[in-house]
Protein backbone atom coordinates (compact mmCIF):
# COMPACT_ATOMS: atom_id res chain seq x y z
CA UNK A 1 -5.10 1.70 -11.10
CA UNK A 2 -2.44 3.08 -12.91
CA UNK A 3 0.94 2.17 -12.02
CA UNK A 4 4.27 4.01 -11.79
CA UNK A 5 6.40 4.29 -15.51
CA UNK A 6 9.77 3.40 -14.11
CA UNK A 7 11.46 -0.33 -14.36
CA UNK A 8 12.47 -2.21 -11.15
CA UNK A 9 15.56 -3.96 -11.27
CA UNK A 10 15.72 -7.75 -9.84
CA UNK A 11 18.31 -7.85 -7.38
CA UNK A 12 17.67 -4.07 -6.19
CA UNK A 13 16.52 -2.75 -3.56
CA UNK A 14 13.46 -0.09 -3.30
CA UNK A 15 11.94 2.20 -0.66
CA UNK A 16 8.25 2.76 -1.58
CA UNK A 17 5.49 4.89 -0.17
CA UNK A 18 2.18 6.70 -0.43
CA UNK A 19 -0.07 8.15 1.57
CA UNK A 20 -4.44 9.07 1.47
CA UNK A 21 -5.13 11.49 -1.42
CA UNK A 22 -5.37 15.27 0.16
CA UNK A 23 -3.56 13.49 3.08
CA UNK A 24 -6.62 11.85 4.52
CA UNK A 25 -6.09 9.08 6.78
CA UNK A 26 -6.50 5.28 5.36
CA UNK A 27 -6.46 3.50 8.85
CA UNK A 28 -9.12 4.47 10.80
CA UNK A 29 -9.57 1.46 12.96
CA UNK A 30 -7.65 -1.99 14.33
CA UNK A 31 -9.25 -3.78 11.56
CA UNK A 32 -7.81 -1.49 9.07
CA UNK A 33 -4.20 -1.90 9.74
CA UNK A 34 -4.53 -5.73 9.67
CA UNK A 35 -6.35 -6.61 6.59
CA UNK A 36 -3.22 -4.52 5.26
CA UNK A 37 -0.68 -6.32 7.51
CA UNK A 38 -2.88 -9.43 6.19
CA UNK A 39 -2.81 -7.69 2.45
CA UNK A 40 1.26 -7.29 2.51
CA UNK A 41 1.40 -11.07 3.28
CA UNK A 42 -1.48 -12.88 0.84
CA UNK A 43 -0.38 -10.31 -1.93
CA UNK A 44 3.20 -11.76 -2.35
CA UNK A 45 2.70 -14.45 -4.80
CA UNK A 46 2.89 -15.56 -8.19
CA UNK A 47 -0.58 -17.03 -7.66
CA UNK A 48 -3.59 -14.95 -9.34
CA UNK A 49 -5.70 -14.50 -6.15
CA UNK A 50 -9.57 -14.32 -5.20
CA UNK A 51 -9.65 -12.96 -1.70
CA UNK A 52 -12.58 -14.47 -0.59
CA UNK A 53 -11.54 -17.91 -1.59
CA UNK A 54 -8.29 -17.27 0.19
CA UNK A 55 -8.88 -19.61 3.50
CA UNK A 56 -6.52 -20.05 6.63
CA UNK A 57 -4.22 -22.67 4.83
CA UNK A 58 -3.54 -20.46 1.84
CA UNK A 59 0.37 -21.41 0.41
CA UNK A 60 1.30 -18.41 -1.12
CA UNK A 61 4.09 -20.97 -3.12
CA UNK A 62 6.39 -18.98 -4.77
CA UNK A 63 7.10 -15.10 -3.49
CA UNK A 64 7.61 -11.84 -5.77
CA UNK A 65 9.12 -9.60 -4.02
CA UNK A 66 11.32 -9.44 -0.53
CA UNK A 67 10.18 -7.14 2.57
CA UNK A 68 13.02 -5.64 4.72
CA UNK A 69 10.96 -3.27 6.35
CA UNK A 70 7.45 -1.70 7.34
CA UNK A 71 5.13 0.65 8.46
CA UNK A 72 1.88 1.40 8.47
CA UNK A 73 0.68 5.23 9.72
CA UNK A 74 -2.46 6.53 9.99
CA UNK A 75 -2.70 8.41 6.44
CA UNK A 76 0.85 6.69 4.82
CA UNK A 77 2.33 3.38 4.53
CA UNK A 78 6.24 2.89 3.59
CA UNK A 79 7.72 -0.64 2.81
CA UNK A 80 11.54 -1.23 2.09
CA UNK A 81 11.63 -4.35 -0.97
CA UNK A 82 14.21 -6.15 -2.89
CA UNK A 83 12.48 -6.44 -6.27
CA UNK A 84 13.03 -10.38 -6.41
CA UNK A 85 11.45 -11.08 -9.79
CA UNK A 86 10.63 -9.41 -13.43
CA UNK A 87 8.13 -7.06 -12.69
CA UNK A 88 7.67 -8.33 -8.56
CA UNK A 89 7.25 -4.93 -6.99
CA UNK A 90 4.84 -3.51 -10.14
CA UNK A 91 2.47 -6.41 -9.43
CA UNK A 92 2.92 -6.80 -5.70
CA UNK A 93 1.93 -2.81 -5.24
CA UNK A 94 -0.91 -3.62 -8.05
CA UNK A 95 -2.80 -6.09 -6.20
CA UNK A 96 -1.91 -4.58 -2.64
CA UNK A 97 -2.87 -1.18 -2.80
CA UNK A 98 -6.41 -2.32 -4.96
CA UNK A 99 -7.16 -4.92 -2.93
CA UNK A 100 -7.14 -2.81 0.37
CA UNK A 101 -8.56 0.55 -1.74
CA UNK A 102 -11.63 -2.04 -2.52
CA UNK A 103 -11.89 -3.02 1.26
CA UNK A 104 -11.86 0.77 2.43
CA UNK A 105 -14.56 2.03 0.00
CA UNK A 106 -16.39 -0.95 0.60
CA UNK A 107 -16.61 -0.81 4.46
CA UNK A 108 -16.98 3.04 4.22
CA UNK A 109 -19.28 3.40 1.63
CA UNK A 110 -16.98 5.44 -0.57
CA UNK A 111 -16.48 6.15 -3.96
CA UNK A 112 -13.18 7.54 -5.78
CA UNK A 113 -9.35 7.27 -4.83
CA UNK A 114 -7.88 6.36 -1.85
CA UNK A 115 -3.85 6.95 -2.61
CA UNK A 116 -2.05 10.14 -3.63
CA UNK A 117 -1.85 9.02 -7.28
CA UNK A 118 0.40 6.28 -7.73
CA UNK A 119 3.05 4.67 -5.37
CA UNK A 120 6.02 6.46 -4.73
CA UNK A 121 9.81 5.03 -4.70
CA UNK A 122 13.51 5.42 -3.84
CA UNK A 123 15.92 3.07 -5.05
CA UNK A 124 18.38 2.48 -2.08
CA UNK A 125 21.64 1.84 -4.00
CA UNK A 126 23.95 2.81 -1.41
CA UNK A 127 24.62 0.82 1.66
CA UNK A 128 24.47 3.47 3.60
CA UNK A 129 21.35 4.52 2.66
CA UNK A 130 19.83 1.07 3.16
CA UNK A 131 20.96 1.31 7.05
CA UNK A 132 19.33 4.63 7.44
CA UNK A 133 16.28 3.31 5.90
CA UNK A 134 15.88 0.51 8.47
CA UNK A 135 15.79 2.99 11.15
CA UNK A 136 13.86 5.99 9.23
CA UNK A 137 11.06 3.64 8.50
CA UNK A 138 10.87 2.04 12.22
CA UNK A 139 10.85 5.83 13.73
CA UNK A 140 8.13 6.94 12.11
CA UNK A 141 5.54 6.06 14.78
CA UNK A 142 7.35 8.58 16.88
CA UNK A 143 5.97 11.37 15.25
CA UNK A 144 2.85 10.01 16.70
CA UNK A 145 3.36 11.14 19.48
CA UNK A 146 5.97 14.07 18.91
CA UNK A 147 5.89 15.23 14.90
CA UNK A 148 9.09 17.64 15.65
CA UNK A 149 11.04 15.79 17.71
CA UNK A 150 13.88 15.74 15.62
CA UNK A 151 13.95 19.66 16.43
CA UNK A 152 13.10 19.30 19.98
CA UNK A 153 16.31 19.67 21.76
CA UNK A 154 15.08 18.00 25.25
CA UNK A 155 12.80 15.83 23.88
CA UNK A 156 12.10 12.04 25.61
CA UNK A 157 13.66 9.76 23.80
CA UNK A 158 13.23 6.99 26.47
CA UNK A 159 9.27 7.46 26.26
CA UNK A 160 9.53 8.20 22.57
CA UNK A 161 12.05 4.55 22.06
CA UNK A 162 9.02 2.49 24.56
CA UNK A 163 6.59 3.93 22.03
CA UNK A 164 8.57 2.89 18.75
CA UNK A 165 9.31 -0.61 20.31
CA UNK A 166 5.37 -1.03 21.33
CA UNK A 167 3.75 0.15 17.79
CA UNK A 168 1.95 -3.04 16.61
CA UNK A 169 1.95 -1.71 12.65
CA UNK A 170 6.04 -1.99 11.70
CA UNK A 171 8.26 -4.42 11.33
CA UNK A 172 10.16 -4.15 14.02
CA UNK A 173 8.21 -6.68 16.34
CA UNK A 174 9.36 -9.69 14.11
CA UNK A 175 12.55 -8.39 14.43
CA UNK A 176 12.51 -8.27 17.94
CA UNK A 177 10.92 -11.85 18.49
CA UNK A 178 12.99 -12.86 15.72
CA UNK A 179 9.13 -14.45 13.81
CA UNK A 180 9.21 -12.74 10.48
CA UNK A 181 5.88 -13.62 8.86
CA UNK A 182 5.70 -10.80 6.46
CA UNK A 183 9.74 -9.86 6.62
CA UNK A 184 12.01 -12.04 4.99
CA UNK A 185 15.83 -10.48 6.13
CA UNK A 186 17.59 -13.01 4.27
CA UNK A 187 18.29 -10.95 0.95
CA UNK A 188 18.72 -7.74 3.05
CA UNK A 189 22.23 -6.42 4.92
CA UNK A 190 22.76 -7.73 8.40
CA UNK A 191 23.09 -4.71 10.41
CA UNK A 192 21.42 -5.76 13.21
CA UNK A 193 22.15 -9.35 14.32
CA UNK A 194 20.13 -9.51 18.00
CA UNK A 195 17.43 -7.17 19.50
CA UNK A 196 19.64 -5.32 21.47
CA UNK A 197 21.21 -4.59 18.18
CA UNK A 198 17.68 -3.02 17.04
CA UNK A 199 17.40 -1.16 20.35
CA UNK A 200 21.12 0.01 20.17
CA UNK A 201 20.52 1.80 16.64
CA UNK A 202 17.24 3.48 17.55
CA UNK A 203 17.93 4.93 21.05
CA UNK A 204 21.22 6.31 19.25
CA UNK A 205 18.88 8.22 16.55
CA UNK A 206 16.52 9.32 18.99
CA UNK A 207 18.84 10.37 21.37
CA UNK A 208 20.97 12.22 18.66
CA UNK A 209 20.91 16.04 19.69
CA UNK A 210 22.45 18.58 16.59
CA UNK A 211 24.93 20.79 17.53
């Protein structure tokens, strides 16, 4: 799989993306969202990995990159990094995105490309860009539900925040119960110190009507 021409810079921080070629969806079950959740976690190492030696008691050792934040959508995937090592990011989206492509054509009995060409990426080198991106990336499961409703003048954002707060594929539940498994918050900002915090930010964005 070829990978992106552009150099990550330890210490930076990175919002990357793709989505299924010709916009096809690349979660079509339970299953599929967590051998990715499970992907994102067994992925971030130094270690050279064979996933069907990798047993319950795997120690990942040593991590590569940093996760702030995550989501997984039905056809697109976007996960906020701080490139932590030489080259971290390059290899952790290497062995992520072939690893799960494998496991998709595999269990669908598929040949050919699963990703809009190579990952996509934003370097976040403002701060407040990096605060937006915490809630951008934790909203998207609201389009679920409503795709426009950041044009809908009188839309819901109490059933729209319930839905964002329930969505089992972002980060945003180890924030909330404060048991970051994937996430590791230390390297990122702290915006948001508690839940209520969390909750605070997002019902502000959704409820957020333009003039």
């Amino acid at each position: 799989m070829a990978l992106r021409k552009q150099n990550f810079a330890p210490g930076e921080f990175y919002h990357l993306y793709n989505r299924g070629t010709e916009k096809r969806l690349i979660f079509l079950d339970k299953n599929d969202y967590d051998y990715f959740l499970f992907l994102m976690y067994i992925c971030n190492t130094q270690k050279s990995i064979k996933l069907r030696d990798i047993g319950k008691n795997f120690n990942r050792e040593k991590t590569i990159v940093d996760i702030g934040v995550y989501c997984l959508m039905p056809n697109h995937f976007h996960i906020f990094v701080h490139e932590k090592t030489e080259g971290g990011i390059s290899k952790y989206m290497l062995k992520l995105m072939t690893g799960y492509s494998m496991y998709f054509n595999k269990k669908y009995e598929r040949t050919g490309k699963l990703y809009e060409g190579v990952f996509k990426s934003n370097h976040a080198s403002s701060d407040r860009y990096l605060k937006y991106l915490y809630s951008y990336i934790h909203l998207n499961p609201a389009k679920l539900i409503d795709k426009n409703w950041k044009e809908h003048k009188k839309r819901n954002f109490h059933i729209l925040l319930k839905y964002v707060f329930d969505y089992k594929y972002s980060s945003l539940k180890e924030y909330m119960n404060s048991n970051f498994k994937i996430v590791n918050p230390t390297p990122f900002p702290t915006y948001f110190k508690k839940p209520n915090d969390h909750k605070k930010e997002l019902f502000e964005w959704l409820s957020f009507e333009e003039q």
